[in-house]
N, C-alpha and C. Protein backbone atom coordinates (compact mmCIF):
# COMPACT_ATOMS: atom_id res chain seq x y z
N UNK A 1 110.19 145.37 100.92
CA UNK A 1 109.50 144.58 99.92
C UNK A 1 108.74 143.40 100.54
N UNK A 2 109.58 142.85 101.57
CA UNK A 2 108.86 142.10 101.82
C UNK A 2 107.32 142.10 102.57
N UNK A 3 107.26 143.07 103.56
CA UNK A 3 106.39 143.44 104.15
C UNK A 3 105.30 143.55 103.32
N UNK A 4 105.50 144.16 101.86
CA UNK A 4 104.08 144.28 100.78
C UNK A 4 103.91 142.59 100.47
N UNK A 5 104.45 142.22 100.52
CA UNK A 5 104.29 140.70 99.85
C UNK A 5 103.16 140.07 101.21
N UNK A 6 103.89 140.07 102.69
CA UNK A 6 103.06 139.72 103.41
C UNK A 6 101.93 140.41 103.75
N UNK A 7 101.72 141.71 103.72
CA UNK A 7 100.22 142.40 103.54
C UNK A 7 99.68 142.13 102.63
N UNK A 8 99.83 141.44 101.21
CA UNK A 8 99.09 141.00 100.39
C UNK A 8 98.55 139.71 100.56
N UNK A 9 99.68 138.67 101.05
CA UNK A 9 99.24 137.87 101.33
C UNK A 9 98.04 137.47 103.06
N UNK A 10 98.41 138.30 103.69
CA UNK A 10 97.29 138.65 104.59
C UNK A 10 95.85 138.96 104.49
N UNK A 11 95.91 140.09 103.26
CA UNK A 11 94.56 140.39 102.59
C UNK A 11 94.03 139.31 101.78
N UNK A 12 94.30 138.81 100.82
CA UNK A 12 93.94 137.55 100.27
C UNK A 12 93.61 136.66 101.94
N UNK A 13 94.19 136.22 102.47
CA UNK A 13 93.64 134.95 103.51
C UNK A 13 92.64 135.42 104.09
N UNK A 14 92.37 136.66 104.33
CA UNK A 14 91.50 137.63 105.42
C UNK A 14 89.88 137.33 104.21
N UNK A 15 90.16 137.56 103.07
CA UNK A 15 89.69 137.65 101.99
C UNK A 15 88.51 136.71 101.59
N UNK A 16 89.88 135.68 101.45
CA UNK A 16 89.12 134.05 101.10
C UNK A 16 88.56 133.42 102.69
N UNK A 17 88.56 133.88 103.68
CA UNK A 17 88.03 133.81 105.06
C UNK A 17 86.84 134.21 105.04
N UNK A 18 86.32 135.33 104.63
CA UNK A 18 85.25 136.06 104.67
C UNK A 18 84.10 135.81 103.68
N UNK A 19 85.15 135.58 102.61
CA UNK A 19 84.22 135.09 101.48
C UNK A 19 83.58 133.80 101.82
N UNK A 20 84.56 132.73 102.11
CA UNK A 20 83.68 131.32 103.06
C UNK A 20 83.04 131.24 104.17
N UNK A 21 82.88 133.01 104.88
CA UNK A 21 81.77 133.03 106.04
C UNK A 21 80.81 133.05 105.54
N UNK A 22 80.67 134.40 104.30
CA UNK A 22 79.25 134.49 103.71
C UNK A 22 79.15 133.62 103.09
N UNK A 23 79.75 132.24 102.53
CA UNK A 23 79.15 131.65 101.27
C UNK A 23 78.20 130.58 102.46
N UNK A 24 78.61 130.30 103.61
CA UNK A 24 78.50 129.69 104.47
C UNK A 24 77.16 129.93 105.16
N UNK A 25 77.40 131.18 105.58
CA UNK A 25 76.10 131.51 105.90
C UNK A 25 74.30 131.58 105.06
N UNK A 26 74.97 132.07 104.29
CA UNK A 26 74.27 131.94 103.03
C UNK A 26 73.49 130.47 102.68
N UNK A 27 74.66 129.51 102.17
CA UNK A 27 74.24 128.11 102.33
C UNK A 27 73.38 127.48 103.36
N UNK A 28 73.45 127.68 104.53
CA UNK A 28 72.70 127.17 105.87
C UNK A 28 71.27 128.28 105.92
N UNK A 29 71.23 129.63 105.43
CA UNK A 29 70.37 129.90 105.54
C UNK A 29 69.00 128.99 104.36
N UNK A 30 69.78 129.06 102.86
CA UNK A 30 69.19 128.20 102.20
C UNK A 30 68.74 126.66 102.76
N UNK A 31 69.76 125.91 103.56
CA UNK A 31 68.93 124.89 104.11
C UNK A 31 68.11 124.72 104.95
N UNK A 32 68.10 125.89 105.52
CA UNK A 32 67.33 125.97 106.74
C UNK A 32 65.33 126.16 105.57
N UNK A 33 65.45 126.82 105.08
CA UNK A 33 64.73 126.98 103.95
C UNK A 33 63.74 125.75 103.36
N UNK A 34 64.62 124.66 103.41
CA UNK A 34 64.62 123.69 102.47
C UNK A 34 64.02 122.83 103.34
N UNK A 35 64.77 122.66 104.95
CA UNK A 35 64.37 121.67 105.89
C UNK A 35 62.71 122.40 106.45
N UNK A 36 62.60 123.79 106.50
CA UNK A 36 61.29 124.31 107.18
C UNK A 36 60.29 123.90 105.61
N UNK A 37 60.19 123.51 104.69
CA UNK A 37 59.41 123.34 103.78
C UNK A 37 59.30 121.85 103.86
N UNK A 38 60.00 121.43 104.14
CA UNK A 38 59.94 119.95 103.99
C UNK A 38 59.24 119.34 105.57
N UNK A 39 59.83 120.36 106.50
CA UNK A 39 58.78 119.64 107.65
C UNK A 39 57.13 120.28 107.41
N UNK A 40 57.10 121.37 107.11
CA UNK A 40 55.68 121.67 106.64
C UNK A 40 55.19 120.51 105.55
N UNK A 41 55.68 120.06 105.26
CA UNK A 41 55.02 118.68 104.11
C UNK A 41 54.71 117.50 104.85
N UNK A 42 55.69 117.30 105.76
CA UNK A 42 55.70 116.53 106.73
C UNK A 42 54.37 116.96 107.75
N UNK A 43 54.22 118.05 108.41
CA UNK A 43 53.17 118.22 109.01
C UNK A 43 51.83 118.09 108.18
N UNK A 44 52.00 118.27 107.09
CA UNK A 44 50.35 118.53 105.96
C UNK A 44 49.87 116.73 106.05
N UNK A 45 51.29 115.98 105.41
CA UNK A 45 50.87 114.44 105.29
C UNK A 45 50.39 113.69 106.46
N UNK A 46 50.91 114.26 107.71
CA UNK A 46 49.96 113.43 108.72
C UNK A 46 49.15 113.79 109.48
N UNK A 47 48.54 115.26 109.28
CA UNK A 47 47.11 116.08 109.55
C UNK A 47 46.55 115.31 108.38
N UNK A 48 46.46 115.23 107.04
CA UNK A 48 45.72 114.57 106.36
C UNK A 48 45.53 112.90 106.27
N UNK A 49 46.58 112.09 106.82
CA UNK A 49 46.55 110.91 107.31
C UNK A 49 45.67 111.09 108.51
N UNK A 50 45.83 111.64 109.24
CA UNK A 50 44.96 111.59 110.39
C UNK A 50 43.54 111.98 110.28
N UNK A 51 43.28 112.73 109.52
CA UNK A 51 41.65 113.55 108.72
C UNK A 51 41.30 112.15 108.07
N UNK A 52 41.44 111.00 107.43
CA UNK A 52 40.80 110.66 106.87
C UNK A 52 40.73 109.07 107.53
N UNK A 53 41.35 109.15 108.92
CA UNK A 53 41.09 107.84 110.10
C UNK A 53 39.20 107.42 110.02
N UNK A 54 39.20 106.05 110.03
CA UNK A 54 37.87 106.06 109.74
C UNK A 54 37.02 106.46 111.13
N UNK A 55 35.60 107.59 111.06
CA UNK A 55 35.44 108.18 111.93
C UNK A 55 34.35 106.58 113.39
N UNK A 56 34.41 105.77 112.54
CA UNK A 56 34.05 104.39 113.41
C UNK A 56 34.43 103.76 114.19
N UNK A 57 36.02 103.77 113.77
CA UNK A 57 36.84 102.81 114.48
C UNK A 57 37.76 104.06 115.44
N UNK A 58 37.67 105.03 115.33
CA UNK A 58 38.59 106.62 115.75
C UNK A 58 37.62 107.56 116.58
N UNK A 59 38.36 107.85 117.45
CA UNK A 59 37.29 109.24 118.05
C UNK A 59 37.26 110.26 117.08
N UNK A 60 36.14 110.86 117.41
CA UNK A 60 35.97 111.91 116.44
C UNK A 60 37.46 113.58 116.92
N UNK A 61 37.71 113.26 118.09
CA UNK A 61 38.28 114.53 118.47
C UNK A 61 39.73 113.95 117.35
N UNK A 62 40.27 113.05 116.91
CA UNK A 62 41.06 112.85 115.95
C UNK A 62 41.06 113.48 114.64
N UNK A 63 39.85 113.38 114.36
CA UNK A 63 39.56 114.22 113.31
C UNK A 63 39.46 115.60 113.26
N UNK A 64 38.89 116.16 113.96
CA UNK A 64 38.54 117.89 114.41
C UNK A 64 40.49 118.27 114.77
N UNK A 65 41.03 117.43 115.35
CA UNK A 65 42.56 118.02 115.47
C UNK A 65 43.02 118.17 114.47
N UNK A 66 43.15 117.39 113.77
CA UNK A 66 43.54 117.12 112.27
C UNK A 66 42.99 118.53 111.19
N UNK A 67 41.65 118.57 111.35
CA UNK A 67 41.67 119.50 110.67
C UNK A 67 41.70 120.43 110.96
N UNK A 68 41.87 121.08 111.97
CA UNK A 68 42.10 122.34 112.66
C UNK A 68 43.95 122.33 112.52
N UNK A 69 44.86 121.11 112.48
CA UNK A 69 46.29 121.27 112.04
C UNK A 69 45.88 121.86 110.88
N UNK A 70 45.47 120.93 110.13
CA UNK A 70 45.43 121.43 108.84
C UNK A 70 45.08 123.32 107.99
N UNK A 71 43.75 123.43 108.79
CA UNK A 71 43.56 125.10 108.79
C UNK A 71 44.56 125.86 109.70
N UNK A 72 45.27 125.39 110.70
CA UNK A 72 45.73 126.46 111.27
C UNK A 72 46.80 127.22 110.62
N UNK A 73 46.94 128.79 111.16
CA UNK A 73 47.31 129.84 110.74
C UNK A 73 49.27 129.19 111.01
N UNK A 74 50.00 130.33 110.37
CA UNK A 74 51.47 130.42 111.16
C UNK A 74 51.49 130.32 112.31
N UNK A 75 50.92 131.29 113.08
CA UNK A 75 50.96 131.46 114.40
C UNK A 75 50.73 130.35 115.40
N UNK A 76 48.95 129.90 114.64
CA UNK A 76 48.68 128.69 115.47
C UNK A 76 49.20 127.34 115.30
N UNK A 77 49.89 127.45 114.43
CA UNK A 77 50.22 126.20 114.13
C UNK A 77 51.09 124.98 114.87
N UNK A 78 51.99 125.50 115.96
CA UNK A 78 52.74 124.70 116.89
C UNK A 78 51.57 124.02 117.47
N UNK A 79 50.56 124.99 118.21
CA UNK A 79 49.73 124.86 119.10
C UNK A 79 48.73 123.23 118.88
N UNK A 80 48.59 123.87 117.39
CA UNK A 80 47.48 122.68 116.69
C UNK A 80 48.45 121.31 116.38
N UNK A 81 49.70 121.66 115.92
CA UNK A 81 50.06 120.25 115.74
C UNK A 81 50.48 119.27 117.32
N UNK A 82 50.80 120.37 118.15
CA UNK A 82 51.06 119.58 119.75
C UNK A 82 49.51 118.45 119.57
N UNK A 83 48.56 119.57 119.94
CA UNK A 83 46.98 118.96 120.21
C UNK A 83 46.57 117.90 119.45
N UNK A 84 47.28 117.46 117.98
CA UNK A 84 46.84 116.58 116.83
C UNK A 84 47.91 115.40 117.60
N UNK A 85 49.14 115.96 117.98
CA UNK A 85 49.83 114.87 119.06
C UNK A 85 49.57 113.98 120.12
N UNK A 86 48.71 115.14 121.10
CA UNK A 86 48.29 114.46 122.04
C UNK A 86 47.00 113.36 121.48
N UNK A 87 46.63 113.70 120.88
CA UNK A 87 45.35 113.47 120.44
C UNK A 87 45.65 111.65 119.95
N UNK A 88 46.51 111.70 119.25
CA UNK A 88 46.74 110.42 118.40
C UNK A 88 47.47 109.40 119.14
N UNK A 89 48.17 110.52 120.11
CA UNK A 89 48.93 109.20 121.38
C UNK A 89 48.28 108.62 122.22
N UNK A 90 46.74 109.50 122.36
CA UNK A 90 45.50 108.88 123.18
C UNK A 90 44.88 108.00 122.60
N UNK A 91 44.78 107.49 120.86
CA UNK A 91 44.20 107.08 120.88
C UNK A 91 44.85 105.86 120.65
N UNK A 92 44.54 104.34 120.26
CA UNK A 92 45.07 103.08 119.85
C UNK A 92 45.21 102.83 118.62
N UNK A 93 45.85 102.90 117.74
CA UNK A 93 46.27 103.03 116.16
C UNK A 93 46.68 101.29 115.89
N UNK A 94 46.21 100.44 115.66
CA UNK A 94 46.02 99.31 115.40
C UNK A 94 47.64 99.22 114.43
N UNK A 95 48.29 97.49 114.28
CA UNK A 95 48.98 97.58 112.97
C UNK A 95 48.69 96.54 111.92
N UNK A 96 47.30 96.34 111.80
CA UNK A 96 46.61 96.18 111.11
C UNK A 96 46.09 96.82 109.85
N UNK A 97 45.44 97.66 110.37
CA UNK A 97 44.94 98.91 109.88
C UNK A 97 45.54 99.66 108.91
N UNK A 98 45.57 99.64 107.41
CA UNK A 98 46.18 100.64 107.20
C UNK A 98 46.37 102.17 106.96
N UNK A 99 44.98 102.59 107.20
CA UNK A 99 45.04 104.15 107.38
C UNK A 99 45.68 104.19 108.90
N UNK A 100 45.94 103.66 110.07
CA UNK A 100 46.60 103.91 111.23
C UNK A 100 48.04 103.17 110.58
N UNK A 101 48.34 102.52 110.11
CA UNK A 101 50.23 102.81 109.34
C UNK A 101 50.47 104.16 108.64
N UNK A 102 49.68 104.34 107.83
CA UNK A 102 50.18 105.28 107.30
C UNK A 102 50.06 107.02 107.73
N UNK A 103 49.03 106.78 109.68
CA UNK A 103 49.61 107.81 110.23
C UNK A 103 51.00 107.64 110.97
N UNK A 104 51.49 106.38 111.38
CA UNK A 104 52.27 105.91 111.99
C UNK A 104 53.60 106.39 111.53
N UNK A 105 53.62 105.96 110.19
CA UNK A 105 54.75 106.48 109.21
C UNK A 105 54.94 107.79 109.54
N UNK A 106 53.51 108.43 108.96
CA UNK A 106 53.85 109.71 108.67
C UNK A 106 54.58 110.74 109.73
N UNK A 107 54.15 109.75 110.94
CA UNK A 107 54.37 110.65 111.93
C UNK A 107 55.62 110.53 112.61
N UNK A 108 56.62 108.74 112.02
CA UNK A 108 58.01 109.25 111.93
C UNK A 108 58.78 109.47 110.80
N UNK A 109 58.51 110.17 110.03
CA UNK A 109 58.87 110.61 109.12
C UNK A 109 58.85 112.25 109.21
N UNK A 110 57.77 112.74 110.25
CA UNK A 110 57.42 114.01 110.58
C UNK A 110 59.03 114.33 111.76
N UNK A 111 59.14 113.16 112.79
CA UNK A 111 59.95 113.54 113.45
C UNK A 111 61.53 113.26 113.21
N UNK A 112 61.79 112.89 111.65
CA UNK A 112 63.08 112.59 111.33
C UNK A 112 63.14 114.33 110.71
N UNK A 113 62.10 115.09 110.35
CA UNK A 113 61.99 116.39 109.24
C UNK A 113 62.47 117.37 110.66
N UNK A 114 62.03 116.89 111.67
CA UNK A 114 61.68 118.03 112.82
C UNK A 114 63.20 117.82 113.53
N UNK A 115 63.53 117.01 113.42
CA UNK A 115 64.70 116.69 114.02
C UNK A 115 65.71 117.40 112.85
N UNK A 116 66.02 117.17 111.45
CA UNK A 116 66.94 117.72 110.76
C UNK A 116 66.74 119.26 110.90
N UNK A 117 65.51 119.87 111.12
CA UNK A 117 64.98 121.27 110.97
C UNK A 117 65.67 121.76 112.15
N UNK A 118 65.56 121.37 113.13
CA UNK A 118 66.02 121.77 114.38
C UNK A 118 67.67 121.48 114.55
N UNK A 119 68.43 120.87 114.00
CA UNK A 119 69.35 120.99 113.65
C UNK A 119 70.34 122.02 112.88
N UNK A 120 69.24 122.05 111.79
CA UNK A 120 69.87 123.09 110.79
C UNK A 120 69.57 124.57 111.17
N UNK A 121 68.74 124.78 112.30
CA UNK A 121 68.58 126.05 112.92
C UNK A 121 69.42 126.37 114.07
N UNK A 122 69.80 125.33 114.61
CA UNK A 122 70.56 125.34 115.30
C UNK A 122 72.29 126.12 114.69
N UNK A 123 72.48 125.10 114.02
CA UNK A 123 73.42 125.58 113.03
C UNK A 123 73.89 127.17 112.04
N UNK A 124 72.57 127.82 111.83
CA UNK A 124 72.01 128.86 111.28
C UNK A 124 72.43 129.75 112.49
N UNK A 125 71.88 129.81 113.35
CA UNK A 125 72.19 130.77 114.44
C UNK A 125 73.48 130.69 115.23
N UNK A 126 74.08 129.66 115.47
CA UNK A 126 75.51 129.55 115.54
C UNK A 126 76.50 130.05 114.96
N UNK A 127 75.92 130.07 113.59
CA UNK A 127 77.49 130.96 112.44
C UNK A 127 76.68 132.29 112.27
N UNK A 128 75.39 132.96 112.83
CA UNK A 128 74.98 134.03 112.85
C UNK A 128 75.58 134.76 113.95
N UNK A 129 75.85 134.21 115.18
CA UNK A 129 75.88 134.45 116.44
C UNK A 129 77.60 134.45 116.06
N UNK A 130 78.19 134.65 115.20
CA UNK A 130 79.86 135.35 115.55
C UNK A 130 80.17 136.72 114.75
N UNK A 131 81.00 136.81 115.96
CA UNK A 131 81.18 138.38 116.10
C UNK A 131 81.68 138.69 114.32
N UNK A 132 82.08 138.07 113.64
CA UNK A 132 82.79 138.65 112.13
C UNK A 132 81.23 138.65 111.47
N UNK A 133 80.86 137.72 111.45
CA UNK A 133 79.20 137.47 110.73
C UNK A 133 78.11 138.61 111.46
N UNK A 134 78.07 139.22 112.54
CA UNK A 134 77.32 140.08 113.22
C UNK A 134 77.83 141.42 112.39
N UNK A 135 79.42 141.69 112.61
CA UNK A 135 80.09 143.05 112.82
C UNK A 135 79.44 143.48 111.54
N UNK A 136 79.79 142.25 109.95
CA UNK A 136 79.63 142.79 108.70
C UNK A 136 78.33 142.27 108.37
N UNK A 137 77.38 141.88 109.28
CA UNK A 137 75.99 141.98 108.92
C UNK A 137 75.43 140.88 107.36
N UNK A 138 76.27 139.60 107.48
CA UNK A 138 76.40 138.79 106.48
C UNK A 138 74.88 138.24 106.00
N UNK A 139 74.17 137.90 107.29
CA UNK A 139 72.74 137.07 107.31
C UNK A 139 71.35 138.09 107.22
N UNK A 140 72.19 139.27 106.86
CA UNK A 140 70.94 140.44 106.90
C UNK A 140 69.68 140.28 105.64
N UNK A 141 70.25 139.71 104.65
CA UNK A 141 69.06 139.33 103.60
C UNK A 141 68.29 138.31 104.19
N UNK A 142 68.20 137.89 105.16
CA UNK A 142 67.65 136.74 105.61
C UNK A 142 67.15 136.70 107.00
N UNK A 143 65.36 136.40 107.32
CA UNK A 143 64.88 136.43 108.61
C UNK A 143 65.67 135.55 109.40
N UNK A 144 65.92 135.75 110.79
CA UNK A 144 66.42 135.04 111.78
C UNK A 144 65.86 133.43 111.88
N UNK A 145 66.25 132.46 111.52
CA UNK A 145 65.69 131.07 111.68
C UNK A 145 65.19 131.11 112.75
N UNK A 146 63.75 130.31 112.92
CA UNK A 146 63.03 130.05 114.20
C UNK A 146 63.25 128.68 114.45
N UNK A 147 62.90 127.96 115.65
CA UNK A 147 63.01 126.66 115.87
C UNK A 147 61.24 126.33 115.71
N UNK A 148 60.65 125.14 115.58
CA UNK A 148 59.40 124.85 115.15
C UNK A 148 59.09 123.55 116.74
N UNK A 149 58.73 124.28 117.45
CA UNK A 149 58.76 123.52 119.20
C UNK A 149 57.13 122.72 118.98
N UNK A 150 57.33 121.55 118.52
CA UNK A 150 56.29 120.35 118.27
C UNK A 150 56.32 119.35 119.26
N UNK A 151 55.83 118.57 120.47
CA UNK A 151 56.20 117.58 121.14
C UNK A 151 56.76 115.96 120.17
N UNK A 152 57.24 115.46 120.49
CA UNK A 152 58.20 114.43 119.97
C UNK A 152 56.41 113.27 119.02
N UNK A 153 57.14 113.61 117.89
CA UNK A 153 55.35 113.10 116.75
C UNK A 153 55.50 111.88 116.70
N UNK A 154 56.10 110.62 116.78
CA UNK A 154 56.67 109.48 116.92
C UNK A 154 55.13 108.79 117.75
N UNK A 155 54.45 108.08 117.42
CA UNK A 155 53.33 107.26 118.10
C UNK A 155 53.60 106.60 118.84
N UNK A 156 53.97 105.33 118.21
CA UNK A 156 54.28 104.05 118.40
C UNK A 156 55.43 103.82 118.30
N UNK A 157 55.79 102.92 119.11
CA UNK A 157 57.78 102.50 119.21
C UNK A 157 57.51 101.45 117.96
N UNK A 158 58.99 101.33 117.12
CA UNK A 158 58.73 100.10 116.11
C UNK A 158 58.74 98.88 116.27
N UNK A 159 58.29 98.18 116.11
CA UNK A 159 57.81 96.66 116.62
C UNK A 159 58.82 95.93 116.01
N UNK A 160 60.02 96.30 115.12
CA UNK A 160 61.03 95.51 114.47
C UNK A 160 62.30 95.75 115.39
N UNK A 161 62.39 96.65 115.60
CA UNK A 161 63.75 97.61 116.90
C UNK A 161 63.54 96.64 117.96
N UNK A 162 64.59 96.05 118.73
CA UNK A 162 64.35 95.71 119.99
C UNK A 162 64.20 96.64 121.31
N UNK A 163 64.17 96.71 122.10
CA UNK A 163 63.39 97.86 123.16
C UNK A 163 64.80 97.76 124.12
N UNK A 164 64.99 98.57 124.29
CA UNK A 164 66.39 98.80 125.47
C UNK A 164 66.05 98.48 127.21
């Protein structure tokens, strides 16, 4: 008798184990979801902060990056936001100015999105990458999370932070 008692109670733990892999997996795939939409918002707000730098006081190649982030495809899109990077770290963004704050912002606000994104993919492929989550094929409704490889979008150091 007893032996049925502990095979039941085995199945139940085995049970409620499995059930909190997939609910798990599941969940992180949804955030992963949530964080890649939200850094795409993040990338749109400071290609368009940067598109509308006044073309007087700004090189023009600021602008042409910008909107080429802005048009670029899936594919191209790492490519174009690196180049809208380099582009803005070349140039001198005043803190005066407030169309150059509000690329400033945008652009740490871009790397607080890129930083949680890359986190939560990290995370995603970690509880994908075990052998119980592989064997029973838990993350199969769901494309493999990519990482989004942007150079560090951060301009300017903050002038309120003291410097190490």
């Amino acid at each position: 008798m007893w032996w049925v008692i502990g095979g039941v109670v085995a199945l139940v733990l085995i049970s409620v184990y499995l059930t909190w892999t997939a609910a798990r997996v599941e969940r992180l795939q949804l955030r992963v979801v949530a964080a890649t939409r939200a850094l795409e918002a993040h990338l749109l707000r400071r290609a368009a902060a940067a598109a509308v730098l006044d073309d007087e006081r700004y090189p023009f190649e600021v602008y042409a990056a910008a909107r080429i982030a802005l048009d670029a495809s899936d594919e191209d899109r790492e490519v174009a936001e690196n180049d809208l990077t380099r582009q803005l770290r070349a140039t001198t963004l005043p803190d005066e100015d407030p169309q150059a704050q509000a690329v400033i912002v945008a652009s740490r606000r871009l790397a607080v999105a890129r930083q949680v994104h890359t986190d939560l993919v990290r995370d995603a492929l970690a509880v994908r990458r075990r052998p119980i989550v592989r064997l029973l094929r838990m993350g199969r409704r769901h494309p493999l999370p990519t990482y989004f490889d942007i150079d560090d979008p951060t301009i300017n150091a903050p002038t309120d932070l003291p410097v190490p």
